[in-house]
PDB file of N, CA and C in Angstrom:
ATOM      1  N   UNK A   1      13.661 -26.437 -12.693  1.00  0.00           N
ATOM      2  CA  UNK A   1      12.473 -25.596 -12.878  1.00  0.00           C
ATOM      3  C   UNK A   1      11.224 -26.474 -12.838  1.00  0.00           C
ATOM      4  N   UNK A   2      10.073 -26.210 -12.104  1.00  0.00           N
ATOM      5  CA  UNK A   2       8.810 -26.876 -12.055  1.00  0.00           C
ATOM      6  C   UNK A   2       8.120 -26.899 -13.219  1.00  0.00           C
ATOM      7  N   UNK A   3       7.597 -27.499 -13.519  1.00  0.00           N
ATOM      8  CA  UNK A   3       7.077 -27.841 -14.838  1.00  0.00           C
ATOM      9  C   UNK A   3       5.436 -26.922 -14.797  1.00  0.00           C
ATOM     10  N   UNK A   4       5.506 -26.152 -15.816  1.00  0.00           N
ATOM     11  CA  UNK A   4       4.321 -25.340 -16.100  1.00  0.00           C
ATOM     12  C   UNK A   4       3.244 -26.202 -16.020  1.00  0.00           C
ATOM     13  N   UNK A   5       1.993 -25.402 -14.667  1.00  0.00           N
ATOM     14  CA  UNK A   5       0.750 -25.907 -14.704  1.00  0.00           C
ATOM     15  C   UNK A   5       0.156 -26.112 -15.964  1.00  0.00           C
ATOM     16  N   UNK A   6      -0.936 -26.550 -15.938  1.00  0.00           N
ATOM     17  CA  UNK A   6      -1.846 -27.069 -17.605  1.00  0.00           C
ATOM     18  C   UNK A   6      -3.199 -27.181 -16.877  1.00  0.00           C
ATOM     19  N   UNK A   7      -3.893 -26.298 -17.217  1.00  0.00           N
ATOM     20  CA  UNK A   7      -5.492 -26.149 -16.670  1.00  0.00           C
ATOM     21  C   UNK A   7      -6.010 -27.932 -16.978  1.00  0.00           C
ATOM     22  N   UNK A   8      -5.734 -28.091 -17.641  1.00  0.00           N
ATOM     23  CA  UNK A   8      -6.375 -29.960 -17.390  1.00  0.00           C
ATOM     24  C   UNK A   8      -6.383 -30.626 -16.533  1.00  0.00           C
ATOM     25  N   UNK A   9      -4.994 -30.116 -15.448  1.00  0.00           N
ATOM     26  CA  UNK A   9      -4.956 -30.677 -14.351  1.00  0.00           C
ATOM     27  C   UNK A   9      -6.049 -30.396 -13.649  1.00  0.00           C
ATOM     28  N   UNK A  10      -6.626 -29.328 -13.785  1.00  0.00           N
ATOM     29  CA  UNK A  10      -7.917 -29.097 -12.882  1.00  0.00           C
ATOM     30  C   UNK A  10      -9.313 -29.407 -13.313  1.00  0.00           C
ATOM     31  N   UNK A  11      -9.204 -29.819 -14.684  1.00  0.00           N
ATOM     32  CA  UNK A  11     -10.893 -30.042 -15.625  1.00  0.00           C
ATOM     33  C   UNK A  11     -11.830 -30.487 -14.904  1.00  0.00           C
ATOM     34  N   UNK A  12     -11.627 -31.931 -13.975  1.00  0.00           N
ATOM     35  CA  UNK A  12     -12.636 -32.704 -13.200  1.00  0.00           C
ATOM     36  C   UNK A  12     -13.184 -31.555 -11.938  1.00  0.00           C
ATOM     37  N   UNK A  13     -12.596 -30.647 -11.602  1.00  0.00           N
ATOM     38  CA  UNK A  13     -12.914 -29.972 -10.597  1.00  0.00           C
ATOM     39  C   UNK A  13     -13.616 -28.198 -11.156  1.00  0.00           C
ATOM     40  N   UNK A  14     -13.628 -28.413 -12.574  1.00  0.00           N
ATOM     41  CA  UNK A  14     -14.021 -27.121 -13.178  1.00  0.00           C
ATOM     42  C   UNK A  14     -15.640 -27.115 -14.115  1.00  0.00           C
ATOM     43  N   UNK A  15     -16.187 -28.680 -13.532  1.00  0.00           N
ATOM     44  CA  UNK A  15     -17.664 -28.486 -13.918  1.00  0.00           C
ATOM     45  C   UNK A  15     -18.528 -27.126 -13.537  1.00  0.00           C
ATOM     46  N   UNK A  16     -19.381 -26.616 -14.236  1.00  0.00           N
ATOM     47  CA  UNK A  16     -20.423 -25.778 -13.849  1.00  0.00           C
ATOM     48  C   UNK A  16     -19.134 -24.161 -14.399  1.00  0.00           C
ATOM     49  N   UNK A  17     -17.861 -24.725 -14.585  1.00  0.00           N
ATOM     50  CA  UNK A  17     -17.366 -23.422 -15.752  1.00  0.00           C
ATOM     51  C   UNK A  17     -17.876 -23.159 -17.056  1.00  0.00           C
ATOM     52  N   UNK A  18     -17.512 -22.484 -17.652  1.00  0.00           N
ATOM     53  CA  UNK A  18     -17.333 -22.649 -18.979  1.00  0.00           C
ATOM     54  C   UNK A  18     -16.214 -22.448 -19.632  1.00  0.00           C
ATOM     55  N   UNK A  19     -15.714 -23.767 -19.502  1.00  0.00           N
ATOM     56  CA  UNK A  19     -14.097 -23.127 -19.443  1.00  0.00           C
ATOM     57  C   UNK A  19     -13.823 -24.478 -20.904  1.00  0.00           C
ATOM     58  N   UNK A  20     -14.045 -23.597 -22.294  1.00  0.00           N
ATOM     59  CA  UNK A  20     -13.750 -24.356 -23.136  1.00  0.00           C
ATOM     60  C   UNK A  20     -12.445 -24.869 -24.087  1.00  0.00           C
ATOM     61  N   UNK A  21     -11.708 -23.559 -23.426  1.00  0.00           N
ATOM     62  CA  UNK A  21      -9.928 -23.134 -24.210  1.00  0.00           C
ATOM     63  C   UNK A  21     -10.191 -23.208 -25.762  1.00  0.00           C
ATOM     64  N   UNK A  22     -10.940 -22.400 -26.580  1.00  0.00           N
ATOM     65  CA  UNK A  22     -10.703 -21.649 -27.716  1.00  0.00           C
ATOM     66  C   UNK A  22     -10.250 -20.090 -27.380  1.00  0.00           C
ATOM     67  N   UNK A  23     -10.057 -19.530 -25.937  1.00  0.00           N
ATOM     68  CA  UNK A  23     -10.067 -18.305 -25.812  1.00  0.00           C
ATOM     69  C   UNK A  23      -9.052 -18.510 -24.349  1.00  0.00           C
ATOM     70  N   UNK A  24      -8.078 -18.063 -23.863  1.00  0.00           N
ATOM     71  CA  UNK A  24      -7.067 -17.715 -22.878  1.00  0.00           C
ATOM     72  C   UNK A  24      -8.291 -16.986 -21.931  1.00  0.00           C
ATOM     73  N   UNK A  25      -8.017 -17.498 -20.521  1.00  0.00           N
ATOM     74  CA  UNK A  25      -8.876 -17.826 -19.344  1.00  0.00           C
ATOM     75  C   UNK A  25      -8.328 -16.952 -18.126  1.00  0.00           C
ATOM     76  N   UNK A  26      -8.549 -15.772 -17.592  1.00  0.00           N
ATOM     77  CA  UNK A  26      -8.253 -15.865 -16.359  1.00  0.00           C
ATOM     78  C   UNK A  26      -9.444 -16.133 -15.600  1.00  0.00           C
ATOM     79  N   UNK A  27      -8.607 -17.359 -14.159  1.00  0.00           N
ATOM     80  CA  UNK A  27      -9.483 -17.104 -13.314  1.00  0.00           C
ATOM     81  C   UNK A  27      -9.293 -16.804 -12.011  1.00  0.00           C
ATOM     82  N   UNK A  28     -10.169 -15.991 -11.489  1.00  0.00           N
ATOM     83  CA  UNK A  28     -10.236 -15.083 -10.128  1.00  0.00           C
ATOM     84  C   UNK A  28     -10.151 -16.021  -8.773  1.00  0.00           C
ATOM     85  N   UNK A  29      -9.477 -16.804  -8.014  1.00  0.00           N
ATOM     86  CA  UNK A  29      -9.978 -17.352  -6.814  1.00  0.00           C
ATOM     87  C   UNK A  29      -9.815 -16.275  -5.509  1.00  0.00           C
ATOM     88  N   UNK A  30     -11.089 -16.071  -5.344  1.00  0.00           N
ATOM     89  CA  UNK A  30     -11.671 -14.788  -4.264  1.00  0.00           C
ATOM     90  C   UNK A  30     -12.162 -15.639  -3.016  1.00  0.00           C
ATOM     91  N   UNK A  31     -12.441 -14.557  -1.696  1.00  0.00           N
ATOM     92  CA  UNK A  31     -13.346 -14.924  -0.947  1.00  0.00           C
ATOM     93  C   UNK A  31     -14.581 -13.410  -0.865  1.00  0.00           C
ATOM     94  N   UNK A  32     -15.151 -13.748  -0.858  1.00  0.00           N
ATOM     95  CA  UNK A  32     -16.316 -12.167  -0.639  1.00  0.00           C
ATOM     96  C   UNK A  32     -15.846 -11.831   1.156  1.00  0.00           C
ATOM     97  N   UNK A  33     -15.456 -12.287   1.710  1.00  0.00           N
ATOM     98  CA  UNK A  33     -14.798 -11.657   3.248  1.00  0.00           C
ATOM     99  C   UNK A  33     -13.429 -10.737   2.520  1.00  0.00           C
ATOM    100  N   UNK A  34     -12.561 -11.447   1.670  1.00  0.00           N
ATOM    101  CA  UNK A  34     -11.190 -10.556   1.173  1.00  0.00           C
ATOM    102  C   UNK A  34     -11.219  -9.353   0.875  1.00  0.00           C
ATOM    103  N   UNK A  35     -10.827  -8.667   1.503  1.00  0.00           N
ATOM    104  CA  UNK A  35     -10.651  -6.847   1.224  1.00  0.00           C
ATOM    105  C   UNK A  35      -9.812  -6.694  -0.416  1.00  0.00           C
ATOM    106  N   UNK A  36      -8.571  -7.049   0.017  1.00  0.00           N
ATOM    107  CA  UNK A  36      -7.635  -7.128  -1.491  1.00  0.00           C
ATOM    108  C   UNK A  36      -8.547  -7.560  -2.513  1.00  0.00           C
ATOM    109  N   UNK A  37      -9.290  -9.016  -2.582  1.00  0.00           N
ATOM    110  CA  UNK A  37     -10.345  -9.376  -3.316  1.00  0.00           C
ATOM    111  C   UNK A  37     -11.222  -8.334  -3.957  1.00  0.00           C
ATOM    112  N   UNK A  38     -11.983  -7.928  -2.979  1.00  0.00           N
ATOM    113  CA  UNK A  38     -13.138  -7.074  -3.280  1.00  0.00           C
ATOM    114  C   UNK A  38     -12.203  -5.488  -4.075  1.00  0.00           C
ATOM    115  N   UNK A  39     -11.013  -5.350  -3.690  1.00  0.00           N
ATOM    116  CA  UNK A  39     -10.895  -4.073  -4.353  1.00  0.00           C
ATOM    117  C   UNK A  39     -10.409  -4.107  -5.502  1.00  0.00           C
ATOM    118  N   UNK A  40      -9.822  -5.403  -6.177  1.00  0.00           N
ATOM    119  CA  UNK A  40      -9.633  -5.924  -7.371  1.00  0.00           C
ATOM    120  C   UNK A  40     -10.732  -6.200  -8.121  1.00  0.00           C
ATOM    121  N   UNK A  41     -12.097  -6.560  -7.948  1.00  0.00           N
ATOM    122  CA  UNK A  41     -13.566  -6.956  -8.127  1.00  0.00           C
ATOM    123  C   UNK A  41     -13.593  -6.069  -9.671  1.00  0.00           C
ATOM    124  N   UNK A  42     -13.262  -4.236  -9.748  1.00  0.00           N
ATOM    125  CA  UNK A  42     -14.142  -3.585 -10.195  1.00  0.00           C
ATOM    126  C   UNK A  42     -12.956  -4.032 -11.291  1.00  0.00           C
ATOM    127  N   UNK A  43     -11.775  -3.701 -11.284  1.00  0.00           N
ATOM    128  CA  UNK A  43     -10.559  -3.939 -12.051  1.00  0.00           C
ATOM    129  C   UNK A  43     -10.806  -4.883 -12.971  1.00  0.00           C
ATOM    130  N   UNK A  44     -10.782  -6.165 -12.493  1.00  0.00           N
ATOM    131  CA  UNK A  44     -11.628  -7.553 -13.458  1.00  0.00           C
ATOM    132  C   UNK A  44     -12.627  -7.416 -14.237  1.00  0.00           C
ATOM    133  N   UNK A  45     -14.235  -6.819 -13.691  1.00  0.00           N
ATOM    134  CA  UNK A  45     -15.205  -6.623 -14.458  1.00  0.00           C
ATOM    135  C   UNK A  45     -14.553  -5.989 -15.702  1.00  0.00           C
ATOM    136  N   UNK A  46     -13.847  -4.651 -15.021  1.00  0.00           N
ATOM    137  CA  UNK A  46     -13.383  -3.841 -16.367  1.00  0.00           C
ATOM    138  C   UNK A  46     -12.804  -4.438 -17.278  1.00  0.00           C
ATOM    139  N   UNK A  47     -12.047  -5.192 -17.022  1.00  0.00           N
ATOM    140  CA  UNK A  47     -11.332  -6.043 -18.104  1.00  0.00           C
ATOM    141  C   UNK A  47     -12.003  -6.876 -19.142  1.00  0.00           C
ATOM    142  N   UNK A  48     -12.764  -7.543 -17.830  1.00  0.00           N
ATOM    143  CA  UNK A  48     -13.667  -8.566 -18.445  1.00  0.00           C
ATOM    144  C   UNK A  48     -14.686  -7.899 -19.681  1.00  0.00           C
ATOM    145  N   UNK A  49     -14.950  -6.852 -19.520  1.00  0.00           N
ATOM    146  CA  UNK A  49     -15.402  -5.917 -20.550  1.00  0.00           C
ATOM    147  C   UNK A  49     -14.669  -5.339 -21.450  1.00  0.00           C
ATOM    148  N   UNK A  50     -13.265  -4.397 -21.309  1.00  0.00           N
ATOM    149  CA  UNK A  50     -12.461  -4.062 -22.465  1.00  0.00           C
ATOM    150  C   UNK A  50     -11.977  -5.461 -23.185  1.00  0.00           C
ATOM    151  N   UNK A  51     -12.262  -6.930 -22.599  1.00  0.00           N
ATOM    152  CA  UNK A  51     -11.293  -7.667 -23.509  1.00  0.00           C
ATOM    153  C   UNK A  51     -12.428  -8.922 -23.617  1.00  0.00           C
ATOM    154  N   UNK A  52     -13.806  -8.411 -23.947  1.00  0.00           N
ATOM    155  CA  UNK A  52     -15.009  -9.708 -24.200  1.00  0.00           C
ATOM    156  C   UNK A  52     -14.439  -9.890 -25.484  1.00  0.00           C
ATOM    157  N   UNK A  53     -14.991 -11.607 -25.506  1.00  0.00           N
ATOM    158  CA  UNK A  53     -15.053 -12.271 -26.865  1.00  0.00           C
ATOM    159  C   UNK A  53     -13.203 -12.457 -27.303  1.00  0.00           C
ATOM    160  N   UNK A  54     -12.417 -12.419 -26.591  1.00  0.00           N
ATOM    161  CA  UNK A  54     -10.652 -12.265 -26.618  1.00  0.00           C
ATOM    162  C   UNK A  54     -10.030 -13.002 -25.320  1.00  0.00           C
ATOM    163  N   UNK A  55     -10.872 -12.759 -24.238  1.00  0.00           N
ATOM    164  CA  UNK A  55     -10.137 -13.379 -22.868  1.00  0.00           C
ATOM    165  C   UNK A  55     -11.722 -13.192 -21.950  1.00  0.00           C
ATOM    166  N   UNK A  56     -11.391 -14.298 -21.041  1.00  0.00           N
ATOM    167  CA  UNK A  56     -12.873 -14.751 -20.849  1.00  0.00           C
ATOM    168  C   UNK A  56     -12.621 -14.745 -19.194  1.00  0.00           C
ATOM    169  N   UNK A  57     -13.259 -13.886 -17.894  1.00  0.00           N
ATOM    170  CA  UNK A  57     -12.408 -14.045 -16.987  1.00  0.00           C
ATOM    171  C   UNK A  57     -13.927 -14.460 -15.812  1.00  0.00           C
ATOM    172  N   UNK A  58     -13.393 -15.793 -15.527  1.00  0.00           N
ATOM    173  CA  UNK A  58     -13.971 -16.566 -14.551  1.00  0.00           C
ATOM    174  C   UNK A  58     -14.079 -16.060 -12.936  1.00  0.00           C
ATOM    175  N   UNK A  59     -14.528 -16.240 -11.979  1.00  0.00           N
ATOM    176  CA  UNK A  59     -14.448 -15.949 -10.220  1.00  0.00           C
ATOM    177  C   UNK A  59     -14.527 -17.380  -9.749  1.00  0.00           C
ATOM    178  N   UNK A  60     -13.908 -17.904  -9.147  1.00  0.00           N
ATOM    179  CA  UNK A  60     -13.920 -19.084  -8.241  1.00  0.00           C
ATOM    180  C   UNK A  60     -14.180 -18.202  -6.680  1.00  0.00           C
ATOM    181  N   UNK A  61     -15.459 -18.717  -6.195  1.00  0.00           N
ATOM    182  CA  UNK A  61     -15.514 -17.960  -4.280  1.00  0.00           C
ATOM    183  C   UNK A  61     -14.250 -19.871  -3.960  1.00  0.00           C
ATOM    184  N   UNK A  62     -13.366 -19.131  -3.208  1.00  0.00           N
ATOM    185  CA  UNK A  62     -12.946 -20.209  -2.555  1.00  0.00           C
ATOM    186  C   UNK A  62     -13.798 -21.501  -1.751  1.00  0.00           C
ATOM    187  N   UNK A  63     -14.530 -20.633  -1.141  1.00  0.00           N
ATOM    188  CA  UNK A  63     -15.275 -21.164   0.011  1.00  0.00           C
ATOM    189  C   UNK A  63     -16.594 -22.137  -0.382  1.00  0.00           C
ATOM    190  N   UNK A  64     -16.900 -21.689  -1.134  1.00  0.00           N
ATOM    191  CA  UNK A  64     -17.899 -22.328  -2.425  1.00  0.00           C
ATOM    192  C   UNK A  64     -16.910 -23.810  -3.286  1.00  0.00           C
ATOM    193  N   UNK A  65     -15.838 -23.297  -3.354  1.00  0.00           N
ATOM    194  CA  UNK A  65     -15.288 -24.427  -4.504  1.00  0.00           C
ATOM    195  C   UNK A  65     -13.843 -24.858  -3.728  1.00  0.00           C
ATOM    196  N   UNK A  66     -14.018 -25.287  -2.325  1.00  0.00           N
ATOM    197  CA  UNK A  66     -12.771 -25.845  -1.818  1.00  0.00           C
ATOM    198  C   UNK A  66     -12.274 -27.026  -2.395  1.00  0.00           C
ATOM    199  N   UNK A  67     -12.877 -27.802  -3.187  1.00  0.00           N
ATOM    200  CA  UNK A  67     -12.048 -28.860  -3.714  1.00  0.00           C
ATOM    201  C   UNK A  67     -11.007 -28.436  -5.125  1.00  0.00           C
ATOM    202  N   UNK A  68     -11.338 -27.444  -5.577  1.00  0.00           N
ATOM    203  CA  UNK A  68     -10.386 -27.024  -6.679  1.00  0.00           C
ATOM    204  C   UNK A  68      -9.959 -26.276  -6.203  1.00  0.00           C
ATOM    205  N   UNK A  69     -10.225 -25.229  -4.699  1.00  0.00           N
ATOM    206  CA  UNK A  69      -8.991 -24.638  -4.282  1.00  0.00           C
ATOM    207  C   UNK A  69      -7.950 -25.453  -3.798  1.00  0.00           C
ATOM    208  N   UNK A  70      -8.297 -26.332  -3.485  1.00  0.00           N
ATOM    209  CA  UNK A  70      -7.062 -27.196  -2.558  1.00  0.00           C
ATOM    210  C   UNK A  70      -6.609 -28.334  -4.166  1.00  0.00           C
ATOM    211  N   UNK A  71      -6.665 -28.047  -5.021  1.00  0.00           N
ATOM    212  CA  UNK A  71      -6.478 -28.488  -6.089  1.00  0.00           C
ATOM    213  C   UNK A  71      -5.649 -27.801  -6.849  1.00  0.00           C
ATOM    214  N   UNK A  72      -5.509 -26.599  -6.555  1.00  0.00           N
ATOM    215  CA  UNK A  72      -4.732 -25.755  -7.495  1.00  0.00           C
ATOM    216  C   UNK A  72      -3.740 -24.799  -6.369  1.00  0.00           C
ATOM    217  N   UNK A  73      -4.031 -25.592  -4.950  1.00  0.00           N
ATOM    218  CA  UNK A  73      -3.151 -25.188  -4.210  1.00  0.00           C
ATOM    219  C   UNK A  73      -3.131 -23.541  -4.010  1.00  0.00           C
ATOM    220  N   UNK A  74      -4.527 -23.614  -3.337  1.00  0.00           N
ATOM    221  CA  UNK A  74      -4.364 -21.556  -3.345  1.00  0.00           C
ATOM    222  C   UNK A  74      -4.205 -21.490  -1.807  1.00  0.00           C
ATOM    223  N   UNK A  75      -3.320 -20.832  -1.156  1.00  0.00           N
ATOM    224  CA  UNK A  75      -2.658 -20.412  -0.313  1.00  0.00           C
ATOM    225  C   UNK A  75      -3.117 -19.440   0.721  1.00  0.00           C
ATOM    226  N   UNK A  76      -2.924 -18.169  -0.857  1.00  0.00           N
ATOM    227  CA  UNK A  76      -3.492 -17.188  -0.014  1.00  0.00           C
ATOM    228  C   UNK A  76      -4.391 -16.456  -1.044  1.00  0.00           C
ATOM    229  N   UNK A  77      -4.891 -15.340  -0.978  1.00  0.00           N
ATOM    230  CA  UNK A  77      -6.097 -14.886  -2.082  1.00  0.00           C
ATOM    231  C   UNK A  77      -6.180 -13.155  -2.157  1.00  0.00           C
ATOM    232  N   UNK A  78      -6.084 -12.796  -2.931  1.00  0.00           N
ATOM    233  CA  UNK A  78      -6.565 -13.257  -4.184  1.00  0.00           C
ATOM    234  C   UNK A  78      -5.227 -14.416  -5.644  1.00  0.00           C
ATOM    235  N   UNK A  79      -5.657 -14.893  -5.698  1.00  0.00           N
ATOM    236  CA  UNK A  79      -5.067 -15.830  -6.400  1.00  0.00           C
ATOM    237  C   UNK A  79      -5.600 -16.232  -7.990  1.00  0.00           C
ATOM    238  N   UNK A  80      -4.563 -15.348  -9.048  1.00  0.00           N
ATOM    239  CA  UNK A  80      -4.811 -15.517 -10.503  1.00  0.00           C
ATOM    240  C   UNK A  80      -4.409 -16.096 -11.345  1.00  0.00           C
ATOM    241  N   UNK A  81      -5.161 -17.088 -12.013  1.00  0.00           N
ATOM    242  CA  UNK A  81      -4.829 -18.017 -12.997  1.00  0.00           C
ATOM    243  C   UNK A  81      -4.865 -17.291 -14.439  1.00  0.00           C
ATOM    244  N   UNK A  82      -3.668 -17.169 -14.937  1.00  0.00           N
ATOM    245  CA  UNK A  82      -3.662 -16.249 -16.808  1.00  0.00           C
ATOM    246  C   UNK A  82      -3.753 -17.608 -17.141  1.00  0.00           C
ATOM    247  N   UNK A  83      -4.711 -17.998 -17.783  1.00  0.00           N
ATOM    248  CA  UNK A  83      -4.449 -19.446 -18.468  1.00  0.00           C
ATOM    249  C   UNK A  83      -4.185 -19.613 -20.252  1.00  0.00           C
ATOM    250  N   UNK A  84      -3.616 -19.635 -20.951  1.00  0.00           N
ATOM    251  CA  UNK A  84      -3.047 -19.647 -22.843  1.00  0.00           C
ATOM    252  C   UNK A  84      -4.046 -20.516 -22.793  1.00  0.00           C
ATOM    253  N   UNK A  85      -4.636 -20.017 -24.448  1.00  0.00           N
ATOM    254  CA  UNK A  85      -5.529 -21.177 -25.317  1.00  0.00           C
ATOM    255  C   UNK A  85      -5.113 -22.692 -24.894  1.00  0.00           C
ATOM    256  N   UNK A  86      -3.836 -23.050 -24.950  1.00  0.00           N
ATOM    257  CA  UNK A  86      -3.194 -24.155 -25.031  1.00  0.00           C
ATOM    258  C   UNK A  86      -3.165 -24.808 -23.603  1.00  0.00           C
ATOM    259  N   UNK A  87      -3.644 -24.109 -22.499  1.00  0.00           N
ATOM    260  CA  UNK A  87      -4.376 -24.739 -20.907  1.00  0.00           C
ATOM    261  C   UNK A  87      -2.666 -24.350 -20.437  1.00  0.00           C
ATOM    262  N   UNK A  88      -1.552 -23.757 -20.294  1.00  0.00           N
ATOM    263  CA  UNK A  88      -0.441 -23.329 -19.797  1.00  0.00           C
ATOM    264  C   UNK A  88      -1.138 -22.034 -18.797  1.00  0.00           C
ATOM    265  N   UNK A  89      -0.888 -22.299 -17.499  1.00  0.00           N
ATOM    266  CA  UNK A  89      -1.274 -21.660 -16.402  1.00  0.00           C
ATOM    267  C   UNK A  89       0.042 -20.493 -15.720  1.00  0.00           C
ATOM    268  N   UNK A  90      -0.066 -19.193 -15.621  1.00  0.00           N
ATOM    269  CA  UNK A  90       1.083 -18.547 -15.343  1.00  0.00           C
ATOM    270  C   UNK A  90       0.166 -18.278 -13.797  1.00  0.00           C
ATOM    271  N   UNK A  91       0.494 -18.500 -13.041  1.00  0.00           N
ATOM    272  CA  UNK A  91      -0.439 -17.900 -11.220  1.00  0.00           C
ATOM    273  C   UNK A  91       0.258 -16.550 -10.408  1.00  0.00           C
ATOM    274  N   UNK A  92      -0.682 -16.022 -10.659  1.00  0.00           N
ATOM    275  CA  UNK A  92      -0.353 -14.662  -9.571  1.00  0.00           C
ATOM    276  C   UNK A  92      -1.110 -14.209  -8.465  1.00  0.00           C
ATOM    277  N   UNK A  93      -0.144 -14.261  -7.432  1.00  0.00           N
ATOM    278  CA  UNK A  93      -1.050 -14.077  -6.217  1.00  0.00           C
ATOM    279  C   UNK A  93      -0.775 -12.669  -5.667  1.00  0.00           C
ATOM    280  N   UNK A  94      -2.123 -12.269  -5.195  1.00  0.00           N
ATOM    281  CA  UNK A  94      -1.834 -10.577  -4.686  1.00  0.00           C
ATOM    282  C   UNK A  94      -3.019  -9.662  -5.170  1.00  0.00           C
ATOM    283  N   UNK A  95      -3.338  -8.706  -5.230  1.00  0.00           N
ATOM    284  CA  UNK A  95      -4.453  -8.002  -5.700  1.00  0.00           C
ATOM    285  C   UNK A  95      -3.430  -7.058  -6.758  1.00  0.00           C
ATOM    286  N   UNK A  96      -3.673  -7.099  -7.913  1.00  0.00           N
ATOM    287  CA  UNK A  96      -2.957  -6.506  -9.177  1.00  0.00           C
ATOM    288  C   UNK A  96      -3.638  -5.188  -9.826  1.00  0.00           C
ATOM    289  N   UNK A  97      -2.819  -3.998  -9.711  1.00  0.00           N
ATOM    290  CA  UNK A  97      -3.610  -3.123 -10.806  1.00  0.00           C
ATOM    291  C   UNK A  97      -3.824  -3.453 -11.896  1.00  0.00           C
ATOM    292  N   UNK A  98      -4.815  -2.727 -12.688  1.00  0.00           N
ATOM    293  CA  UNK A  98      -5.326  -2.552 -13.645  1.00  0.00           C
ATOM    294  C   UNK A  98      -4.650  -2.730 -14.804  1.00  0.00           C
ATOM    295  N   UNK A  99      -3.695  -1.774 -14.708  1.00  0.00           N
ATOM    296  CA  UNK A  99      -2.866  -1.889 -15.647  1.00  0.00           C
ATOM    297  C   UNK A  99      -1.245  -3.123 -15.949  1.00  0.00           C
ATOM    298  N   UNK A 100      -1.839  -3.929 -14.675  1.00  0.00           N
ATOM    299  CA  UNK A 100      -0.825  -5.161 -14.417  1.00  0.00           C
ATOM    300  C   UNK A 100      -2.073  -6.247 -15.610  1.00  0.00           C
ATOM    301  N   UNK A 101      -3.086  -6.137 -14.644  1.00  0.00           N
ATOM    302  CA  UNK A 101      -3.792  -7.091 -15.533  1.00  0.00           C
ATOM    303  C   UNK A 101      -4.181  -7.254 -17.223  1.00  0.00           C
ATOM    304  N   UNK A 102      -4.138  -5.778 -17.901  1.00  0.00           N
ATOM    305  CA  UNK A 102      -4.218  -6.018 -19.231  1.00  0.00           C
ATOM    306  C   UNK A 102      -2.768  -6.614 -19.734  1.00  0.00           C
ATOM    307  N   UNK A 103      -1.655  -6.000 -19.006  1.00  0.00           N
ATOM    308  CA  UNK A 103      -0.194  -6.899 -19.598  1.00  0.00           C
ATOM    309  C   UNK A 103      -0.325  -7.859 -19.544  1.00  0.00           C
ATOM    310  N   UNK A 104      -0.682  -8.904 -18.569  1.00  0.00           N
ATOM    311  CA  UNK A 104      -0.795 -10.317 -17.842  1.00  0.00           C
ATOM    312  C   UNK A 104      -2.051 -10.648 -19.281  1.00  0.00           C
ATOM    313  N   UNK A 105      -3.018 -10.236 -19.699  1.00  0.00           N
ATOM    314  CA  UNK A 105      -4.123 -10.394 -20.292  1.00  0.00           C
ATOM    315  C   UNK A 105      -3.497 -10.692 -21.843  1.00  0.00           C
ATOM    316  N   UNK A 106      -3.002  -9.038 -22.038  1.00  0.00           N
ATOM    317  CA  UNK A 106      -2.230  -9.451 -23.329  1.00  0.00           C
ATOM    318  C   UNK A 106      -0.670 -10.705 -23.983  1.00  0.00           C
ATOM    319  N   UNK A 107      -0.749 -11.188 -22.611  1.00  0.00           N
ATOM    320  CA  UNK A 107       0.849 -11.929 -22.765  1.00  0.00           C
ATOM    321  C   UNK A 107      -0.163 -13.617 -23.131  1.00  0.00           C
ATOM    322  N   UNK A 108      -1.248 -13.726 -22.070  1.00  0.00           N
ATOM    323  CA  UNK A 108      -1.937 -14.955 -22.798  1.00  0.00           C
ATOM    324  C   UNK A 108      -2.611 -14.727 -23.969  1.00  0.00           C
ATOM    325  N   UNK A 109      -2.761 -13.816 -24.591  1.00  0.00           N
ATOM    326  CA  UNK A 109      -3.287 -13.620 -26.101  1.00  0.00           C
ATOM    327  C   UNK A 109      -1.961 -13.699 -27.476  1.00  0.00           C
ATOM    328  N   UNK A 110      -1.229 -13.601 -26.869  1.00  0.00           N
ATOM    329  CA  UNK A 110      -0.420 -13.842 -28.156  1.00  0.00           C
ATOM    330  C   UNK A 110      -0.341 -15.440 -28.290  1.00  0.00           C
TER     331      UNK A 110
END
């Protein structure tokens, strides 16, 4: 079994985040050309709103931040990082309902 990512691996490439880990992190790697992207867009905000101040959810534009895409090895996009307080990275790639993402949301909060 591959050994679980750890957001540290990516810290040097996550300046200009605010990515402090007192709070479980998703983050979004999008392109604004991605259809799947863009129709996941409203899904996230929502979240990012039912679950402020609990889970804190970031956008990486690929195209903007190719050195931490090719850092975290994103493939294809949309591409989601659930990241635990503790920097343990679970990655899901694909455009996810709504109701995928609060499970995924609530599994890094415990």
């Amino acid at each position: 079994m591959e050994k679980m990512e750890n957001i540290k691996d990516y810290q040097q490439y996550l300046r200009g985040y605010d990515y402090t880990g007192k709070i479980p992190v998703i983050i979004d790697f999008y392109a604004t050309w991605c259809g799947p992207c863009r129709a996941m867009a409203p899904s996230l905000k929502r979240l990012a709103q039912d679950y402020e101040g609990r889970v804190k959810v970031l956008k990486v534009d690929v195209d903007k931040n190719q050195a931490l895409a090719m850092a975290a090895r994103i493939q294809s996009i949309p591409t989601l990082f659930f990241i635990t307080k503790d920097g343990d990275i679970e990655r899901q790639v694909g455009a996810l309902p709504y109701q995928e993402l609060t499970r995924l949301a609530e599994r890094i909060m415990e």
